[in-house]
N, C-alpha and C. Protein backbone atom coordinates (compact mmCIF):
# COMPACT_ATOMS: atom_id res chain seq x y z
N UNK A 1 9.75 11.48 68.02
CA UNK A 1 10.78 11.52 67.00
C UNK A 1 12.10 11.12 67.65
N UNK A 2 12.78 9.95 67.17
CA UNK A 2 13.91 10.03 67.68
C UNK A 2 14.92 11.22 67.52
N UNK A 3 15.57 10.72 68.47
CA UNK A 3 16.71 11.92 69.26
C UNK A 3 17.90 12.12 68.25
N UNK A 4 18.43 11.16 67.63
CA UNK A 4 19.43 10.97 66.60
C UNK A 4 18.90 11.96 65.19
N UNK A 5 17.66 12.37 65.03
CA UNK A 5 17.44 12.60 63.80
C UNK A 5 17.85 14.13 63.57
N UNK A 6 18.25 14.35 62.36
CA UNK A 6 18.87 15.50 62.52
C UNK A 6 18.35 16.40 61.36
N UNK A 7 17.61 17.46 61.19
CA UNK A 7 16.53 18.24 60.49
C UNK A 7 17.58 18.78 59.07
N UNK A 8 16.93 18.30 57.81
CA UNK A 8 17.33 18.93 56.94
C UNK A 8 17.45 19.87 56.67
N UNK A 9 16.13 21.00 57.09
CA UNK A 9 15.98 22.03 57.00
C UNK A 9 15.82 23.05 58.61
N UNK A 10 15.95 23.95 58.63
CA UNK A 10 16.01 24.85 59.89
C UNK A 10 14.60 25.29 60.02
N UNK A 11 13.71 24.95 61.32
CA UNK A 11 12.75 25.60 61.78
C UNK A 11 12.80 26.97 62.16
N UNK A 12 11.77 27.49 61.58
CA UNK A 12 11.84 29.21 62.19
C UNK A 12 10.30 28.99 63.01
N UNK A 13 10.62 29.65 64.65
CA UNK A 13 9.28 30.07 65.40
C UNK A 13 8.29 30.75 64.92
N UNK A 14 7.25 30.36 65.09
CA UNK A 14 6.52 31.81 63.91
C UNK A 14 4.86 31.23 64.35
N UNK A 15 3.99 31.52 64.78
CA UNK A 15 3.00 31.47 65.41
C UNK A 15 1.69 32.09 64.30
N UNK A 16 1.38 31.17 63.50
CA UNK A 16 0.47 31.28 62.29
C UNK A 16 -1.38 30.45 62.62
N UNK A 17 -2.23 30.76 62.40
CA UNK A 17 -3.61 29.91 62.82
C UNK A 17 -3.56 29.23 61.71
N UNK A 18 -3.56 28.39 61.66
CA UNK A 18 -4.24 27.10 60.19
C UNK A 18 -5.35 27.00 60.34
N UNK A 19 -6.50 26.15 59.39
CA UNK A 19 -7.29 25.40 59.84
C UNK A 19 -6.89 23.92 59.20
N UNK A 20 -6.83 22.67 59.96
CA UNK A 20 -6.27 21.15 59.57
C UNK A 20 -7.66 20.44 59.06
N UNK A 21 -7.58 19.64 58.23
CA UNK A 21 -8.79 19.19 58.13
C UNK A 21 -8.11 17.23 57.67
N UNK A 22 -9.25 16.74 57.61
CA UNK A 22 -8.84 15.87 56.99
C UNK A 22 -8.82 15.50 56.01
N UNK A 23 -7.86 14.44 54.99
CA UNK A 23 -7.87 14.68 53.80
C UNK A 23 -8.89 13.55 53.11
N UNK A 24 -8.92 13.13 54.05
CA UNK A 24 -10.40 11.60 53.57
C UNK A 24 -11.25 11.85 54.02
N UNK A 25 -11.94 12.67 55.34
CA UNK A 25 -12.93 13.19 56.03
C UNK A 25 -12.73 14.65 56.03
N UNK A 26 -13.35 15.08 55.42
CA UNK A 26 -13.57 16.93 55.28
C UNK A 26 -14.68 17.52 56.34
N UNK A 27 -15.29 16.99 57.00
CA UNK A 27 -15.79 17.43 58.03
C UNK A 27 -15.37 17.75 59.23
N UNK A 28 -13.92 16.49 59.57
CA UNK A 28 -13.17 16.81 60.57
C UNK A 28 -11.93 18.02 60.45
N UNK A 29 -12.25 18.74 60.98
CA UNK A 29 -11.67 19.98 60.27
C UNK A 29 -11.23 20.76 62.31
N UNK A 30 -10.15 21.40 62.44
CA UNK A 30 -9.98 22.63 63.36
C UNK A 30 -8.45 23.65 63.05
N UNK A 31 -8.82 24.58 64.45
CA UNK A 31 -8.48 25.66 64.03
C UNK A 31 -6.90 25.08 65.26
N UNK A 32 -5.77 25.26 64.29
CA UNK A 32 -4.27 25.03 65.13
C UNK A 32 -3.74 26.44 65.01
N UNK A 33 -2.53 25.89 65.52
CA UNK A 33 -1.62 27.36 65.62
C UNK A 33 -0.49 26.71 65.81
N UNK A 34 0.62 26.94 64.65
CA UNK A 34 1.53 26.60 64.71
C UNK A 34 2.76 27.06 65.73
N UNK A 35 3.75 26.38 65.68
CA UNK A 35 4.85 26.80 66.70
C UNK A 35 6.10 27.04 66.37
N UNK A 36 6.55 26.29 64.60
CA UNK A 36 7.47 26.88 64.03
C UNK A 36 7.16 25.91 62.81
N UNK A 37 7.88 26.80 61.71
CA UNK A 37 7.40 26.10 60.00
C UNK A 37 8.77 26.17 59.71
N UNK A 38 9.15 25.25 58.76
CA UNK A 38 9.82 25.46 57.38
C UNK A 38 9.40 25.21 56.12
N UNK A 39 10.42 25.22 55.24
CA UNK A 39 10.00 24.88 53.77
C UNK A 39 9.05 23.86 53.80
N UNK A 40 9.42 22.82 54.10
CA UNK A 40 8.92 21.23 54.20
C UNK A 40 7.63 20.99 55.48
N UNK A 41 7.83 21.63 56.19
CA UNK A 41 7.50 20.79 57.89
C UNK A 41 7.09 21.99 58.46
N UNK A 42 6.27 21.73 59.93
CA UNK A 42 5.15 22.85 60.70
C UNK A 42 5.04 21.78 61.51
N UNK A 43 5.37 22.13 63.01
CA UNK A 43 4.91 21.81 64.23
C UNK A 43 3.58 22.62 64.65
N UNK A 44 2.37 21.65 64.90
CA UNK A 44 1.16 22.57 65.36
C UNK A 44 0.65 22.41 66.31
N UNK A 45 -0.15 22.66 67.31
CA UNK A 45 -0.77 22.55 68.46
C UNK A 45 -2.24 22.42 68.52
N UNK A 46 -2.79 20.81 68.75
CA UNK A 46 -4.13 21.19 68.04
C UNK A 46 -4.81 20.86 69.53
N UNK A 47 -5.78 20.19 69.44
CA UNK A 47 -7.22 19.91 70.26
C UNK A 47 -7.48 18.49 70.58
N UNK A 48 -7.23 18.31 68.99
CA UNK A 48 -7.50 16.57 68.71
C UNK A 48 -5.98 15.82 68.52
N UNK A 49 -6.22 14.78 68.59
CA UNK A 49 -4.90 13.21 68.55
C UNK A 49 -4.92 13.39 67.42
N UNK A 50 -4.41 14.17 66.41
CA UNK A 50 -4.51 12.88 64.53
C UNK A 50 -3.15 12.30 64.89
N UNK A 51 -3.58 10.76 63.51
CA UNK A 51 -2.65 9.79 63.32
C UNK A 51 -1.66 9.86 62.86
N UNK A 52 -0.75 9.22 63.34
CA UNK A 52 0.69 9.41 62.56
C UNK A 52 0.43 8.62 61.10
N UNK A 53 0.81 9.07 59.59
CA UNK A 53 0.39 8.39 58.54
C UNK A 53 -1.21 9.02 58.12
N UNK A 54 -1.68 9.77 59.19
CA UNK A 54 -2.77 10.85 58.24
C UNK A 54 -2.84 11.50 57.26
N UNK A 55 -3.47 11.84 55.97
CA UNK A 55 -3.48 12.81 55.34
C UNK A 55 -4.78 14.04 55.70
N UNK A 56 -3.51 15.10 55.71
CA UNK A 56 -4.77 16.15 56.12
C UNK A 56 -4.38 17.45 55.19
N UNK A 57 -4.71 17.89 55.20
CA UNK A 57 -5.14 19.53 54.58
C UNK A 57 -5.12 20.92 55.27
N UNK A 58 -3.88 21.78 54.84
CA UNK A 58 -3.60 22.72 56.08
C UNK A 58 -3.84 23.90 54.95
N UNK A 59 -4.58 25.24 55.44
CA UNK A 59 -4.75 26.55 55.11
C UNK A 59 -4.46 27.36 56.04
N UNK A 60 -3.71 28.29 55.88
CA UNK A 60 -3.50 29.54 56.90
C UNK A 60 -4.88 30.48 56.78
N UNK A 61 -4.84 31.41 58.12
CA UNK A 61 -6.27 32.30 57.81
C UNK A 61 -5.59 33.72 57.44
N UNK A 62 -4.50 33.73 57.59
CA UNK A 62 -3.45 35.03 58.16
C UNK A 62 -2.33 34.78 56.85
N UNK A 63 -2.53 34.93 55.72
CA UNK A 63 -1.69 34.32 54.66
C UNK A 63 -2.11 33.52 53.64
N UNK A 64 -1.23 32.90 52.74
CA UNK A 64 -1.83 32.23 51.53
C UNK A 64 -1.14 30.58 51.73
N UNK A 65 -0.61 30.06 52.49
CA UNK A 65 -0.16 28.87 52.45
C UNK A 65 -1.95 28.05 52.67
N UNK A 66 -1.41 27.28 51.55
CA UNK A 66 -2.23 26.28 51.49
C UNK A 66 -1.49 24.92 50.92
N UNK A 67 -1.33 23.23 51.87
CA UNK A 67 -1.00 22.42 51.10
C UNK A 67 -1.91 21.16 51.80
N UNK A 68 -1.11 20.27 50.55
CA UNK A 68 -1.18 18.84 51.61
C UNK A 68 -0.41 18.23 52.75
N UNK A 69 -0.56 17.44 53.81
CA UNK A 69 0.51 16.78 54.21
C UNK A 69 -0.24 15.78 55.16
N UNK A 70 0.62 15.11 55.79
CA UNK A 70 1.08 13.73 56.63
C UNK A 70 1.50 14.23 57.83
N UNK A 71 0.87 13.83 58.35
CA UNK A 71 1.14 13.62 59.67
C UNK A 71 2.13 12.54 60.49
N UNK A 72 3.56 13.22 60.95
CA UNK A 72 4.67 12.54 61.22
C UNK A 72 4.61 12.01 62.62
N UNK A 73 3.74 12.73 63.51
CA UNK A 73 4.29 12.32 65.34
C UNK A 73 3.13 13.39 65.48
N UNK A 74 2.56 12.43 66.92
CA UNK A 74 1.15 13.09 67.51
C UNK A 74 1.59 13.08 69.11
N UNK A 75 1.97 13.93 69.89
CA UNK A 75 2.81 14.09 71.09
C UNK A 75 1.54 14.41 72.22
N UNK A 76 1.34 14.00 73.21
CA UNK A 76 0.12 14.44 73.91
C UNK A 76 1.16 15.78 74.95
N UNK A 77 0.50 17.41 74.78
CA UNK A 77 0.82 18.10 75.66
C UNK A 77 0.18 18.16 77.18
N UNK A 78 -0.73 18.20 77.11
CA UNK A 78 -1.72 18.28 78.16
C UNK A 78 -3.07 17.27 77.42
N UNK A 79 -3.84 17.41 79.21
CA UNK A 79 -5.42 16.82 78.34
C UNK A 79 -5.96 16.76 76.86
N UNK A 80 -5.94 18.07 76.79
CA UNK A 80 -6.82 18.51 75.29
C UNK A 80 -5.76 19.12 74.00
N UNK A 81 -4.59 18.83 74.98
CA UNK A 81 -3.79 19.40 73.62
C UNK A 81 -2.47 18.64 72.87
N UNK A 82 -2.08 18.84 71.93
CA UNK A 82 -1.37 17.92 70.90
C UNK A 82 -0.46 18.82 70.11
N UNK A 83 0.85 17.92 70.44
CA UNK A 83 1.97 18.61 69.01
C UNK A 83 1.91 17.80 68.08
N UNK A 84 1.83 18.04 66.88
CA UNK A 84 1.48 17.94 65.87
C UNK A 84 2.68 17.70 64.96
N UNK A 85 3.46 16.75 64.24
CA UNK A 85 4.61 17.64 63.37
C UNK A 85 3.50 16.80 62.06
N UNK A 86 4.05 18.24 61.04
CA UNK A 86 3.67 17.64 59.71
C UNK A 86 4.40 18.06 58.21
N UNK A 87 4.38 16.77 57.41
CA UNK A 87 5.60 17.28 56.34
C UNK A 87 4.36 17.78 55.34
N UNK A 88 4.75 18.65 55.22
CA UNK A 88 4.20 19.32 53.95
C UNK A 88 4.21 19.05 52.41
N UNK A 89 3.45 18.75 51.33
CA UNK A 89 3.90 18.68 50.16
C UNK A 89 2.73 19.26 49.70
N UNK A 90 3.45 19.93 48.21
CA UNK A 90 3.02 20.95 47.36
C UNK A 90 2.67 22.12 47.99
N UNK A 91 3.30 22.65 48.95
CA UNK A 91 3.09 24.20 49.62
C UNK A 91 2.93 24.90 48.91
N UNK A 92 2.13 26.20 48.47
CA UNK A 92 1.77 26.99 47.75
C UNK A 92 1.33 28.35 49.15
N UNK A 93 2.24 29.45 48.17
CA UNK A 93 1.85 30.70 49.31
C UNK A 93 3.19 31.15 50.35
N UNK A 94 2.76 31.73 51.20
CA UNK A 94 3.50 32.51 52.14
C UNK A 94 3.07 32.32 53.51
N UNK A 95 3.98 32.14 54.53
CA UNK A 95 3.54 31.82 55.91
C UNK A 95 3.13 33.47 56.65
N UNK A 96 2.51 34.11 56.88
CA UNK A 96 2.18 35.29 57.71
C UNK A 96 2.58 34.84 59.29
N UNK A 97 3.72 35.63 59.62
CA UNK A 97 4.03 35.30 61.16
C UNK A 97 3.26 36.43 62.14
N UNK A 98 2.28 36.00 62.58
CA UNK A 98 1.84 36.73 63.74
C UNK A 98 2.21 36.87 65.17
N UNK A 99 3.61 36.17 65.04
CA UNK A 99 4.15 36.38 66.28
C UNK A 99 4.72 37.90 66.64
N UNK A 100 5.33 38.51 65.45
CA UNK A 100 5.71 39.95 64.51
C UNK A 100 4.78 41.12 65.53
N UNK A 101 4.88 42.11 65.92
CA UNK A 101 3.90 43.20 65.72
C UNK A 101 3.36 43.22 64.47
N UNK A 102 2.09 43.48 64.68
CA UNK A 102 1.52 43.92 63.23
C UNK A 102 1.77 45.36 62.90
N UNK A 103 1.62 45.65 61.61
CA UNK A 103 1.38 47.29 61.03
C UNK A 103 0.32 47.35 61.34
N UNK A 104 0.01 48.80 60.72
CA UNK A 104 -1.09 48.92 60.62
C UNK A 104 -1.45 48.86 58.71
N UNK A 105 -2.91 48.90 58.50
CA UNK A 105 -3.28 48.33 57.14
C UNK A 105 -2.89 46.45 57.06
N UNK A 106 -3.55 45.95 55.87
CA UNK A 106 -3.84 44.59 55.94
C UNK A 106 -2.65 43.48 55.72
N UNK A 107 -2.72 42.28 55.41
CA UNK A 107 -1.60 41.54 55.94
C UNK A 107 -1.24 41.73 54.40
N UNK A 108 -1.71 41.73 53.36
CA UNK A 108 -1.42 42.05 51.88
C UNK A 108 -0.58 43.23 51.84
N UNK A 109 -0.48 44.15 52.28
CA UNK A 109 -0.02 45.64 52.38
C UNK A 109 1.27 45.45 52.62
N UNK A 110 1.81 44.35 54.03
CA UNK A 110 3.04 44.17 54.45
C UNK A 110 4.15 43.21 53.72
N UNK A 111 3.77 42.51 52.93
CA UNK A 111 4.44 41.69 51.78
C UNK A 111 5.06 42.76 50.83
């Protein structure tokens, strides 16, 4: 991402599991973990390279966000691992931050 670009919206850190799948191939499917979300956008950390111009399919396991999105920038961290940014559209739900202590009782309870 260039350096000049300057974020509409403010990222919050927040460490959530998705599962990404793809939106033309539903078999290619894994389990990420994000590194910070906003309204729009989620930096994730996956396994695999996806394409910049992908459509894929993100569900939280820990919460109700479920949308579509695109895949903006595929960053190689290490060998096997990948930052991910992706814009989100039609978000539906709530991000559950498990970065948080948990309560005790279920993640429904704490909303």
């Amino acid at each position: 991402m260039p350096t000049d670009c300057k974020r509409i919206q403010k990222r919050t850190p927040a460490t959530v599991a998705l599962q990404v799948s793809s939106a033309t191939q539903p078999f290619i499917t894994e389990l990420a973990f994000t590194e910070n979300v906003s309204l729009h956008g989620v930096r994730v950390v996956t396994e695999r390279a996806w394409k910049p111009g992908e459509r894929v399919i993100v569900k939280s396991y820990h919460g109700s966000i479920q949308s579509r999105a695109k895949v903006i920038y595929c960053h190689r961290l290490t060998k096997k691992r990948y930052a991910v940014g992706l814009e989100l559209y039609s978000a539906v739900g709530m991000w559950a931050d498990l970065s948080q202590p948990r309560k005790s009782g279920s993640i429904a309870e704490q909303r």
